[in-house]
C-alpha atoms as a PDB file:
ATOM      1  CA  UNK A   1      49.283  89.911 156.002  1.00  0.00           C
ATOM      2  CA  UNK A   2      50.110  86.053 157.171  1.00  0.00           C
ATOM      3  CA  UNK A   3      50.628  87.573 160.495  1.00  0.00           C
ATOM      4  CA  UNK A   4      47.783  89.133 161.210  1.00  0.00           C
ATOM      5  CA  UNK A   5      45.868  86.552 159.473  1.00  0.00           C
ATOM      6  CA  UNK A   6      47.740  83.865 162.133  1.00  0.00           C
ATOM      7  CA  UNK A   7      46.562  86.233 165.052  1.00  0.00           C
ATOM      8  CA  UNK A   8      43.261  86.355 164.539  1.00  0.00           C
ATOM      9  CA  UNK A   9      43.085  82.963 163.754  1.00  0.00           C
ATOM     10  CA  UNK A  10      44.672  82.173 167.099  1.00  0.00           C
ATOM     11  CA  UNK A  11      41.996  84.755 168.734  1.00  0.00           C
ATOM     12  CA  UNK A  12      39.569  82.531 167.226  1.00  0.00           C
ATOM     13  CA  UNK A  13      41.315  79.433 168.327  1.00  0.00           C
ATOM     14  CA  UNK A  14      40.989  80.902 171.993  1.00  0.00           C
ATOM     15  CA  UNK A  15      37.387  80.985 171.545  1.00  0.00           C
ATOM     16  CA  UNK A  16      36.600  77.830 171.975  1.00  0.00           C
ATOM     17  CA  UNK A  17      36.109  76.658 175.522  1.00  0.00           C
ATOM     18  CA  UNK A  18      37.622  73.002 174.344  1.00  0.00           C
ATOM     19  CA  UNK A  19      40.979  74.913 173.052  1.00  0.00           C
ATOM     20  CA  UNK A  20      44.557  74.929 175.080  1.00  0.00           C
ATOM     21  CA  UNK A  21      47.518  76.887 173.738  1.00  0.00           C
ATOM     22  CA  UNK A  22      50.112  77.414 176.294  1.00  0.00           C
ATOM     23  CA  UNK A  23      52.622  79.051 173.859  1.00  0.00           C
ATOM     24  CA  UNK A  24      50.513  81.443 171.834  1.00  0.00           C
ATOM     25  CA  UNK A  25      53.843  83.354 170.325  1.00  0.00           C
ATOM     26  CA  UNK A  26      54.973  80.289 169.444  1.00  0.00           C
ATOM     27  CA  UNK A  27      51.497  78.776 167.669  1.00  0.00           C
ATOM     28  CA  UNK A  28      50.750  82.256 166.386  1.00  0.00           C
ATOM     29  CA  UNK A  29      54.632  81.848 164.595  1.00  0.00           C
ATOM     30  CA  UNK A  30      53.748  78.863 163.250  1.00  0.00           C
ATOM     31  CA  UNK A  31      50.679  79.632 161.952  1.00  0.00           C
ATOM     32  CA  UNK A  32      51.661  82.588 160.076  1.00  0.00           C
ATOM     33  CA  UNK A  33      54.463  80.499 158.235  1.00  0.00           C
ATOM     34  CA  UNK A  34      51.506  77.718 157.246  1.00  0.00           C
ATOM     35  CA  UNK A  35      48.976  80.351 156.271  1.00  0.00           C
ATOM     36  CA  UNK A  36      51.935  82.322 153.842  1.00  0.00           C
ATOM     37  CA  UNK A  37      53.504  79.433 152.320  1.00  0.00           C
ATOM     38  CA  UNK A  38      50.064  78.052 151.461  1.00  0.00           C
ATOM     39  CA  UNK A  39      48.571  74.790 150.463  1.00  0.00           C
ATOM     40  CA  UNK A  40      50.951  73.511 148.106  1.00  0.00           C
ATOM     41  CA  UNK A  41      53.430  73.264 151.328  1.00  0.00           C
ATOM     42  CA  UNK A  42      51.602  71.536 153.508  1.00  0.00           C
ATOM     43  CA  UNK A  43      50.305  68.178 154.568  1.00  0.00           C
ATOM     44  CA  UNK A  44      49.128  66.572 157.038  1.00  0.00           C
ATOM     45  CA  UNK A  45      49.959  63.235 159.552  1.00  0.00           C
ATOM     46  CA  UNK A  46      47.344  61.908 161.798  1.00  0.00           C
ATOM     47  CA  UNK A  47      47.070  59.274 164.234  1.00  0.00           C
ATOM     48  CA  UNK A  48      43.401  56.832 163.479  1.00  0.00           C
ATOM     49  CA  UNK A  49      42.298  55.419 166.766  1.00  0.00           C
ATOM     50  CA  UNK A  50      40.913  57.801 169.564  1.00  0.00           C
ATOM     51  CA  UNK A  51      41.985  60.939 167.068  1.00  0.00           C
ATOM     52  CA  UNK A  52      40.303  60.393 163.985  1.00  0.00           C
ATOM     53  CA  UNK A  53      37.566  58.482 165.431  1.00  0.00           C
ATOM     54  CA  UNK A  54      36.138  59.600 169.009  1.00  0.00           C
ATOM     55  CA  UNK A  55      36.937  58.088 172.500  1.00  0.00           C
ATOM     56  CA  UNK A  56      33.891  58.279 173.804  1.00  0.00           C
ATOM     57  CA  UNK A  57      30.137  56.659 172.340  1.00  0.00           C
ATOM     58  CA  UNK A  58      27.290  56.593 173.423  1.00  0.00           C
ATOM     59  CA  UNK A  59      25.195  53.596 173.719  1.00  0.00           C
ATOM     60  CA  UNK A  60      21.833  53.700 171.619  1.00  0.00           C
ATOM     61  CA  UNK A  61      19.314  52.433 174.144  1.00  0.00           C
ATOM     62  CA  UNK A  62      20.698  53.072 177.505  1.00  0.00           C
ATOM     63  CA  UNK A  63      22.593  56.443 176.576  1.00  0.00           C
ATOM     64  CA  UNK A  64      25.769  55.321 178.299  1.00  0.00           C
ATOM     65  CA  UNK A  65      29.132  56.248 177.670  1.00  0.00           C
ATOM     66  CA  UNK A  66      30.834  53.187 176.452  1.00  0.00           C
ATOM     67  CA  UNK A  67      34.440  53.298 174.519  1.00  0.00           C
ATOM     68  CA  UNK A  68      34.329  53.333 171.130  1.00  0.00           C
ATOM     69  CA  UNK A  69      36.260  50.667 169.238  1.00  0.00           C
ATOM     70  CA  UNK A  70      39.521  50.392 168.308  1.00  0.00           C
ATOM     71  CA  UNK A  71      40.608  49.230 165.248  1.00  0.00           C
ATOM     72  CA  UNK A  72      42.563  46.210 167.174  1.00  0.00           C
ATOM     73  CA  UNK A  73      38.927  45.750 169.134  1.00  0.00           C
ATOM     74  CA  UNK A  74      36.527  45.712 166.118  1.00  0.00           C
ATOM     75  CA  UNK A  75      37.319  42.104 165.054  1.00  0.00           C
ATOM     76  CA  UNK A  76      36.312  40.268 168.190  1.00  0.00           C
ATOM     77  CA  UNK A  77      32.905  42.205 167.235  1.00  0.00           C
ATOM     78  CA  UNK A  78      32.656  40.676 164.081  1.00  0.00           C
ATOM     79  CA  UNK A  79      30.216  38.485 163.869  1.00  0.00           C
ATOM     80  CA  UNK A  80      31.704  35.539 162.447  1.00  0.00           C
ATOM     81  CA  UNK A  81      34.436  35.418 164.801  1.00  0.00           C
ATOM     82  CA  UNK A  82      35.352  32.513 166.786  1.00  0.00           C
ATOM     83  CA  UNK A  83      33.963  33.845 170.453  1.00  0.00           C
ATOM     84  CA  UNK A  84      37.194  32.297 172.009  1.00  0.00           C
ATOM     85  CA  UNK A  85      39.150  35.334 169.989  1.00  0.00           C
ATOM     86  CA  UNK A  86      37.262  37.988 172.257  1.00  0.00           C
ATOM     87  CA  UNK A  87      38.668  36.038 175.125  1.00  0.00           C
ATOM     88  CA  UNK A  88      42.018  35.784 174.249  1.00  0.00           C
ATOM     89  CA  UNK A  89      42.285  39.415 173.359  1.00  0.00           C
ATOM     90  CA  UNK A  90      40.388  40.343 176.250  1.00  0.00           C
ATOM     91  CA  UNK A  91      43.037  39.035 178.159  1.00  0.00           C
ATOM     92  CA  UNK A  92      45.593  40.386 176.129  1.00  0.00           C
ATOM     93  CA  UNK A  93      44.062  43.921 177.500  1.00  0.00           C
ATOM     94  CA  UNK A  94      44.162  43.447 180.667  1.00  0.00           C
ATOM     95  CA  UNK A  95      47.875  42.255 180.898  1.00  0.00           C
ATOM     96  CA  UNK A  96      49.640  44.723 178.881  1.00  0.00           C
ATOM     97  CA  UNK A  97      47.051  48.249 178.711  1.00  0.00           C
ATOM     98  CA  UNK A  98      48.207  48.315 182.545  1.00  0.00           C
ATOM     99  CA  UNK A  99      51.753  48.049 181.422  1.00  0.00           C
ATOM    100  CA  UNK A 100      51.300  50.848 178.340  1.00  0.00           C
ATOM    101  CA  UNK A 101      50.152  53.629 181.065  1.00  0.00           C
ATOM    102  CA  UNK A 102      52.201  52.178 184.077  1.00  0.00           C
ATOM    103  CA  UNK A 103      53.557  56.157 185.113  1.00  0.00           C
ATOM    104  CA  UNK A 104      56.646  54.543 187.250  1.00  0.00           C
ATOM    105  CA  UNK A 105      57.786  52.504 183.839  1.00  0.00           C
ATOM    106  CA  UNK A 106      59.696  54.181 180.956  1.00  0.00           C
ATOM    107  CA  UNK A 107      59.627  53.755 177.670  1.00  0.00           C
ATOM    108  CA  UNK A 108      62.237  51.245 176.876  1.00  0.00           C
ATOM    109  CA  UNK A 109      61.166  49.027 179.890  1.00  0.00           C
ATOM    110  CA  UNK A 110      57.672  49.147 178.616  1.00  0.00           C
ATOM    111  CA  UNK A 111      58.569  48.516 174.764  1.00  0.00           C
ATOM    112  CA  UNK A 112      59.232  44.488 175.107  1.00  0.00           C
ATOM    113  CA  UNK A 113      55.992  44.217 176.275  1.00  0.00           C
ATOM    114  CA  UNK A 114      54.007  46.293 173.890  1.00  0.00           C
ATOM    115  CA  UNK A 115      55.950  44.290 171.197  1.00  0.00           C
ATOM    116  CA  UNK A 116      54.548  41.045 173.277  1.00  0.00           C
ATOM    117  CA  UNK A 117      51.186  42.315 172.935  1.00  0.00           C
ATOM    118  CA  UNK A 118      51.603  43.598 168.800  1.00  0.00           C
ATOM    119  CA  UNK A 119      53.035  39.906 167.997  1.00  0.00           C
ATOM    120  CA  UNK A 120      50.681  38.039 170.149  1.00  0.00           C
ATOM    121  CA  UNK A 121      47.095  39.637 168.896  1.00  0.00           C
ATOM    122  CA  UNK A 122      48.257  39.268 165.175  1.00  0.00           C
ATOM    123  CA  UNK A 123      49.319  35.694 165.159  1.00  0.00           C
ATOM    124  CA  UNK A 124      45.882  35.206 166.820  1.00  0.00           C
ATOM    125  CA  UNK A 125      43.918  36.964 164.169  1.00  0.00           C
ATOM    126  CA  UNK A 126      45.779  35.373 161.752  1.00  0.00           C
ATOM    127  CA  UNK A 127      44.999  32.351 163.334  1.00  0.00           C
ATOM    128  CA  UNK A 128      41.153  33.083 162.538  1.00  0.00           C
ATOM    129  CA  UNK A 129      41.665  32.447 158.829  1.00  0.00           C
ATOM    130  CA  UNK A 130      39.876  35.877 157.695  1.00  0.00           C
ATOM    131  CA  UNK A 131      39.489  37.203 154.475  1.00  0.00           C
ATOM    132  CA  UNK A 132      39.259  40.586 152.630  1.00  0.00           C
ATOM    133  CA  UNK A 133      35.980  39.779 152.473  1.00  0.00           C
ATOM    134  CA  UNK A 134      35.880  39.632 156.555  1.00  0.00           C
ATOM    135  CA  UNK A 135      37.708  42.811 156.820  1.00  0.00           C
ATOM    136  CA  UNK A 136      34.869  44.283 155.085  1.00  0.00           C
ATOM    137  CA  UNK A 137      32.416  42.798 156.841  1.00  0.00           C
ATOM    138  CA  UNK A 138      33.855  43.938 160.402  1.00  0.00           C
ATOM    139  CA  UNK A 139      33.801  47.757 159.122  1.00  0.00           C
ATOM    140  CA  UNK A 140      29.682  47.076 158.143  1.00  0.00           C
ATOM    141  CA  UNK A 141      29.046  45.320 161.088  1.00  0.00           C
ATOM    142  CA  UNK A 142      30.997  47.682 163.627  1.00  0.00           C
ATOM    143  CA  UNK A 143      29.454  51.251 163.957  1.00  0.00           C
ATOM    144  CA  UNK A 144      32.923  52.870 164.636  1.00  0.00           C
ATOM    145  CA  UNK A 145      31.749  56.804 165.522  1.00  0.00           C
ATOM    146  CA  UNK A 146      34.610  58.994 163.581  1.00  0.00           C
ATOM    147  CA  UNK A 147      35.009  62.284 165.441  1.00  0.00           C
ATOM    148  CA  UNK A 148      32.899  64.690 164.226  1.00  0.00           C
ATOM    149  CA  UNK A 149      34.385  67.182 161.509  1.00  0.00           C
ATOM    150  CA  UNK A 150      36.602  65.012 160.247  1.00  0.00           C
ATOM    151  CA  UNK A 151      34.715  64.478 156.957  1.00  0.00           C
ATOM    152  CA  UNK A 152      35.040  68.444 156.739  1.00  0.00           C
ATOM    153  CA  UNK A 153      38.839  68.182 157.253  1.00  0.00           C
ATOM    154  CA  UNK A 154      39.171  65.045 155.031  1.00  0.00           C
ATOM    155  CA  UNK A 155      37.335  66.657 152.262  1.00  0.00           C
ATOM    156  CA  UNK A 156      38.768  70.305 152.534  1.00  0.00           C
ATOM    157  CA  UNK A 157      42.177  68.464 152.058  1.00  0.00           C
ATOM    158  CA  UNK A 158      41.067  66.202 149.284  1.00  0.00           C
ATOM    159  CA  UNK A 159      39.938  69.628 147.684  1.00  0.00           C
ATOM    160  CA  UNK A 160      42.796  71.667 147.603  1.00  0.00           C
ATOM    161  CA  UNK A 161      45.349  68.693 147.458  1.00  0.00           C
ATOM    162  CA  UNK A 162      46.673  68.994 150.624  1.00  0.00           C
ATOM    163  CA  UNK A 163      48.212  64.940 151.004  1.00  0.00           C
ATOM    164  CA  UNK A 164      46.995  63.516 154.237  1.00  0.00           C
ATOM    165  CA  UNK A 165      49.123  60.402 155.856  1.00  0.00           C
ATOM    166  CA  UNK A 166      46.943  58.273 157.954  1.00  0.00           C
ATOM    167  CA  UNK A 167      49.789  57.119 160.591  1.00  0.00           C
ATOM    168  CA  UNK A 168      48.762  54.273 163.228  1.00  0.00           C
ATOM    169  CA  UNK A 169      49.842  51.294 164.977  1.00  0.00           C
ATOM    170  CA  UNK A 170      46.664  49.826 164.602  1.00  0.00           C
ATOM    171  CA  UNK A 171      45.685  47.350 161.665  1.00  0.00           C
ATOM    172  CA  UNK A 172      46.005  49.466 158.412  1.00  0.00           C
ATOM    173  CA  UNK A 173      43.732  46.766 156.602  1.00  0.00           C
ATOM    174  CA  UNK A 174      40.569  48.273 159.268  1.00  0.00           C
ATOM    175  CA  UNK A 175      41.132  51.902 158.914  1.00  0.00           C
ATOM    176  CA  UNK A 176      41.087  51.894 154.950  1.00  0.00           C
ATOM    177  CA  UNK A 177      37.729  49.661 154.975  1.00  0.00           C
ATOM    178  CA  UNK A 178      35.990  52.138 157.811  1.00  0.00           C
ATOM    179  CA  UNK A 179      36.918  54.940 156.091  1.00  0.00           C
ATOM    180  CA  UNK A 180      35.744  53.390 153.240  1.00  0.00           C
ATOM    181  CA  UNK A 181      32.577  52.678 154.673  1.00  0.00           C
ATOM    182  CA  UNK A 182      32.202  56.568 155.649  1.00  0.00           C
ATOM    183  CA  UNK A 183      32.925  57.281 151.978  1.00  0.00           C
ATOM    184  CA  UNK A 184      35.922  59.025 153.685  1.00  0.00           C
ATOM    185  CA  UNK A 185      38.860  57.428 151.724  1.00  0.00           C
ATOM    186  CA  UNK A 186      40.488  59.998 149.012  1.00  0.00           C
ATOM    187  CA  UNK A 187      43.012  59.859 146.399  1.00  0.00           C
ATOM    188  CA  UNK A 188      45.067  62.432 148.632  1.00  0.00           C
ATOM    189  CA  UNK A 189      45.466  59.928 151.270  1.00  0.00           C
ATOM    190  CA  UNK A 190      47.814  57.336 152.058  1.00  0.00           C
ATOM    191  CA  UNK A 191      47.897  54.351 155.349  1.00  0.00           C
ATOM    192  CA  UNK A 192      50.953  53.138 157.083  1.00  0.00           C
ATOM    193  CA  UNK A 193      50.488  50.670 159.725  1.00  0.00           C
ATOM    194  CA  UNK A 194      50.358  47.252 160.336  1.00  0.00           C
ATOM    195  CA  UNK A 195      48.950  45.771 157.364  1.00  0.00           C
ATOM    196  CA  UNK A 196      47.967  42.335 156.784  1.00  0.00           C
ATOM    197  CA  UNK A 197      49.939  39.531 154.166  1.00  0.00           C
ATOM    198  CA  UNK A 198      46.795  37.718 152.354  1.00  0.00           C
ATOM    199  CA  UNK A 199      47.869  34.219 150.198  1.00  0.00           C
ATOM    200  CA  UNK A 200      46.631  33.100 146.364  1.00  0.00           C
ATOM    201  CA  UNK A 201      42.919  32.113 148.441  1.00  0.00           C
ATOM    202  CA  UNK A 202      42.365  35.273 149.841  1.00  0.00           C
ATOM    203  CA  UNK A 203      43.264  34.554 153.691  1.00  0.00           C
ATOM    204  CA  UNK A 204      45.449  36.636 156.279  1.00  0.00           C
ATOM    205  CA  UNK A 205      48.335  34.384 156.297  1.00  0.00           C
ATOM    206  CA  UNK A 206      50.559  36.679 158.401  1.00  0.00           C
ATOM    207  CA  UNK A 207      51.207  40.686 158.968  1.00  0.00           C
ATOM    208  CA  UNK A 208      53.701  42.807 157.050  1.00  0.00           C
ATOM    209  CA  UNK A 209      56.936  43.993 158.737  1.00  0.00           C
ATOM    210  CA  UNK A 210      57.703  46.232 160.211  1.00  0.00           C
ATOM    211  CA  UNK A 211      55.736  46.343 163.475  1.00  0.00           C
ATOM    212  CA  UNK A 212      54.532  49.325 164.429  1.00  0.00           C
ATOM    213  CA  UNK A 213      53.254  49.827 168.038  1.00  0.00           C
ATOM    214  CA  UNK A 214      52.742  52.552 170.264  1.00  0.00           C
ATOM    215  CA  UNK A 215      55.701  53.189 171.406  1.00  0.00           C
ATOM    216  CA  UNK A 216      58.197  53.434 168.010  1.00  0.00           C
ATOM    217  CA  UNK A 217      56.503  55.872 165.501  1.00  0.00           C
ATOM    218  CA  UNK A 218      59.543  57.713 165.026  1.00  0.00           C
ATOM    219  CA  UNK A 219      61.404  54.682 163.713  1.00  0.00           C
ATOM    220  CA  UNK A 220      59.112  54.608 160.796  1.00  0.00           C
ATOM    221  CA  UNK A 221      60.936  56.528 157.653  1.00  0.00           C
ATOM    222  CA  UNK A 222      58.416  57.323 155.597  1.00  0.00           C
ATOM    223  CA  UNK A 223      60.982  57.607 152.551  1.00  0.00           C
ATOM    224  CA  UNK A 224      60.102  54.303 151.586  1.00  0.00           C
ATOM    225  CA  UNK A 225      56.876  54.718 150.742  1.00  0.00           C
ATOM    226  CA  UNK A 226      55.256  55.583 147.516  1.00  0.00           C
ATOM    227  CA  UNK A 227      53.850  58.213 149.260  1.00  0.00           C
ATOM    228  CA  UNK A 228      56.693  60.582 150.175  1.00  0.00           C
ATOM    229  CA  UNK A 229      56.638  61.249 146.436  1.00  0.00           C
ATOM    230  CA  UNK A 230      53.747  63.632 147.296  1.00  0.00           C
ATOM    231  CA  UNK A 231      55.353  65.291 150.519  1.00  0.00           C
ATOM    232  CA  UNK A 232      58.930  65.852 149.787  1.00  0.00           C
ATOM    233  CA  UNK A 233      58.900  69.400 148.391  1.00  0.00           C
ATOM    234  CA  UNK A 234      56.434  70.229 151.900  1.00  0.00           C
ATOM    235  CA  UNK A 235      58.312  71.483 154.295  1.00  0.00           C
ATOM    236  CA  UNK A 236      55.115  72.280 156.971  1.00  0.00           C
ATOM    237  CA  UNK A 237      53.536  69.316 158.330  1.00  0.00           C
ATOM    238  CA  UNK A 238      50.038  69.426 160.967  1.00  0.00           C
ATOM    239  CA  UNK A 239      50.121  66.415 163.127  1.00  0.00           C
ATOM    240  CA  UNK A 240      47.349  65.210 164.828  1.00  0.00           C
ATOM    241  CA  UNK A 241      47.224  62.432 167.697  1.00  0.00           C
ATOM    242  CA  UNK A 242      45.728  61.880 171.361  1.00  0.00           C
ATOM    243  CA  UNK A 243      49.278  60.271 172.713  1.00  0.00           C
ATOM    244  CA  UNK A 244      52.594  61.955 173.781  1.00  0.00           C
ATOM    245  CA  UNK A 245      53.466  58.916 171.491  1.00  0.00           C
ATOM    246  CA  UNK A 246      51.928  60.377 168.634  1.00  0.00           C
ATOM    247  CA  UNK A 247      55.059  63.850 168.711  1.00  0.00           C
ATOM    248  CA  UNK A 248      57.272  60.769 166.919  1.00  0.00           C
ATOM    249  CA  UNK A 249      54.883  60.765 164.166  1.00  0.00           C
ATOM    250  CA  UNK A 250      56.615  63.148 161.724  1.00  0.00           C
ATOM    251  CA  UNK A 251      60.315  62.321 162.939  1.00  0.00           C
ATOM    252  CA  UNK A 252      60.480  60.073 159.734  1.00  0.00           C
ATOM    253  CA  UNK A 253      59.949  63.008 157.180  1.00  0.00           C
ATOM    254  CA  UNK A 254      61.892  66.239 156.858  1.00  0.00           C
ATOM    255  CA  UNK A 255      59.991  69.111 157.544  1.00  0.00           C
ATOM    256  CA  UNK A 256      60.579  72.361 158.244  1.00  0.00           C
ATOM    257  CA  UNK A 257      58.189  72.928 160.802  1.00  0.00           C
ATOM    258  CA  UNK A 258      55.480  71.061 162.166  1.00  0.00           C
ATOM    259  CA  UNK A 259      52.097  72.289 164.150  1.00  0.00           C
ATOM    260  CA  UNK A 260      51.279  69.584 166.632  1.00  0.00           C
ATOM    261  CA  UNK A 261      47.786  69.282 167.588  1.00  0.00           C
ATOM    262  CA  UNK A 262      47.019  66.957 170.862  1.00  0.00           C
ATOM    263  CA  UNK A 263      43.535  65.546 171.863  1.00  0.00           C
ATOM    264  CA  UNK A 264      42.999  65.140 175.390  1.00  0.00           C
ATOM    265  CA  UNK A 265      39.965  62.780 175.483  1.00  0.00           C
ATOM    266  CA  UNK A 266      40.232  61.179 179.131  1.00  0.00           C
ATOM    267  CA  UNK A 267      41.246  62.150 181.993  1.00  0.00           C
ATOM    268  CA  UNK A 268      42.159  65.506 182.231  1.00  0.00           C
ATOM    269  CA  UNK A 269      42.829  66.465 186.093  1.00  0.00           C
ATOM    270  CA  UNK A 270      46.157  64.556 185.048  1.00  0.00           C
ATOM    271  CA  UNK A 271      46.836  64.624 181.767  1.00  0.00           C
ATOM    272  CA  UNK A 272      46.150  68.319 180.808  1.00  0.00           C
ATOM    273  CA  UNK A 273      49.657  70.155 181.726  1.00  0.00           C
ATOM    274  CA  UNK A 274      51.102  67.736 180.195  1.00  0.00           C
ATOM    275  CA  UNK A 275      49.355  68.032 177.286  1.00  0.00           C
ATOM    276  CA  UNK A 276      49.799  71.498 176.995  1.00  0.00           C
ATOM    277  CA  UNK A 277      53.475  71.793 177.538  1.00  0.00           C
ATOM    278  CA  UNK A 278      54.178  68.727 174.907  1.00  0.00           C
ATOM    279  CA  UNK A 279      51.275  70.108 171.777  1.00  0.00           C
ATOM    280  CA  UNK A 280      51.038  73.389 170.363  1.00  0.00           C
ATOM    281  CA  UNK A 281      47.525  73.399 170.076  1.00  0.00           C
ATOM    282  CA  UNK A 282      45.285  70.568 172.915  1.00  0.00           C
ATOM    283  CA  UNK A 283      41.341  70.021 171.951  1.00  0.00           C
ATOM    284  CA  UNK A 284      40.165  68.873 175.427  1.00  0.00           C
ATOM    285  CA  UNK A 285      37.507  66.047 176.259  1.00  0.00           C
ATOM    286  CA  UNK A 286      37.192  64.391 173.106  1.00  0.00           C
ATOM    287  CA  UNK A 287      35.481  67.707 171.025  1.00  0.00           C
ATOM    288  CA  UNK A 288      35.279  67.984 167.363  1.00  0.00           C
ATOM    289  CA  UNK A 289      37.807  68.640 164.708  1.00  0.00           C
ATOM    290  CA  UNK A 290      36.219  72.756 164.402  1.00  0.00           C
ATOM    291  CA  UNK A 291      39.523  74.368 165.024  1.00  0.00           C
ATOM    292  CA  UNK A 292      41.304  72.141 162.284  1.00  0.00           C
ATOM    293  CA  UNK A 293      38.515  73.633 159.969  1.00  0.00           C
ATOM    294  CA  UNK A 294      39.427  76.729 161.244  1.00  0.00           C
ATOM    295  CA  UNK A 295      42.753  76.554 160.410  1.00  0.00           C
ATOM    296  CA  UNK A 296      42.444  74.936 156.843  1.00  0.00           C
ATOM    297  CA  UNK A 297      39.574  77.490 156.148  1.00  0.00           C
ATOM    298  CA  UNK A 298      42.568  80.328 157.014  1.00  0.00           C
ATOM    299  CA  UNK A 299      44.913  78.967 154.269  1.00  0.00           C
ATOM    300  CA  UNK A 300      41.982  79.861 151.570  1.00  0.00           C
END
């Protein structure tokens, strides 16, 4: 029954003109193990920026694409924010985003610097003085576009208590106020990332450790959290991300088997065979979270 459930499912998949499998016996494997151990063994990890909120915006007057903020980028939006901040971490960009998708670089040479970048941007924003109160603010002020389904997916899981790890290096602090501001923020679901240290008055004084950036997901063991409480008797995991980064995700949690899910939201002449060979499943130019639906609505 899970079988042929899984392959029609994957027929559906195939459908949609935004879907890439490469391995279909492989997915359609996987699939049928999710669908017949059910809910109760599943959960899911997912990356914030660019995954659950979209790449691409458009702007409301002129219609132009424009990038859609960051989590990292939405306080130097914030209205109250010293206008030297945008400057600094302007320049913070354009040093070190060249280094993160320098192709002749590996990893570990790259690393130092993403750290470099991590360290420098917090002590910055720390060095703003913000509050809780400011954190809210930003997620008002900043019209962050989620991707579009997401509330589906997030509410489906919420439903049938399927746990949901929100997993980012961004700045944990952000994602739990947007969310919150898309009344998108469940009882099922759980943030790790860089989260901020606030003193007796309120005020960012400093950022939690560890670090995480871009590159070290995997070093993450989510056995420490109050969280894995929730997970540890699920054995399939769905991860969702839009970097070859985002496969460390679930290294810090034993599973049994995990169904990766890539989004390739820019360009694609040179980033789709990659793409294909490293996820199970690749949505392609930034499209909505329909085949997650698809595959939640299979489980019943």
């Amino acid at each position: 029954m899970s079988l042929g459930r899984a392959s029609e499912l994957v027929q559906r998949l195939l459908t949609n003109p935004t879907i890439r499998i490469k391995n279909i016996d492989a997915t359609k494997e996987k699939l049928t193990k999710i669908i017949g151990d059910g809910r109760s063994n599943l959960h899911f990890i997912s990356d914030f920026d660019m995954t659950m909120s979209r790449y691409w915006t458009r702007d409301k007057v002129t219609g132009a694409l424009e990038r859609n903020p960051s989590c990292h980028g939405i306080p130097s939006l914030y209205s109250k924010m010293d206008p030297k901040f945008k400057s600094v971490t302007d320049n913070f960009l354009a040093t070190y985003y060249p280094i993160e998708v320098n192709k002749t670089m590996t990893r570990e040479e790259k690393t130092p610097f993403m750290i470099e970048w991590w360290n420098k941007t917090h002590n910055a924003l720390v060095g703003q003085n913000i509050t809780r109160d400011d954190i809210r603010g930003m997620a008002e002020e900043t019209p962050v576009e989620l991707r579009p389904g997401i509330n589906t997916v997030l509410e489906l899981c919420y439903a049938r208590a399927i746990p949901f790890l929100v997993f980012s290096a961004g700045i944990g602090d952000i994602i739990d106020e947007v969310l919150k501001e898309h009344g998108l923020m469940f009882p099922n679901m759980h943030t790790v990332s860089n989260m901020m240290e606030f003193n007796e008055n309120g005020i960012c004084i400093a950022f939690k450790e560890p670090l995480i950036h871009v590159f070290n997901k995997s070093e993450f063991q989510l056995e420490v959290t109050p969280y894995h409480k929730t997970i540890e008797d699920r054995t399939n995991v769905i991860l969702m991300g839009d970097s070859l980064g985002d496969l460390q995700m679930s290294q810090g949690v034993r599973h049994d088997l995990c169904l990766n899910i890539g989004f390739c939201n820019h360009d694609w002449e040179s980033l789709e065979e990659r793409y294909i060979d490293a996820f199970d499943i690749v949505i392609m130019r930034d499209a909505n979270f329909d085949p997650v639906i698809d595959i939640l609505e299979y489980l019943g």
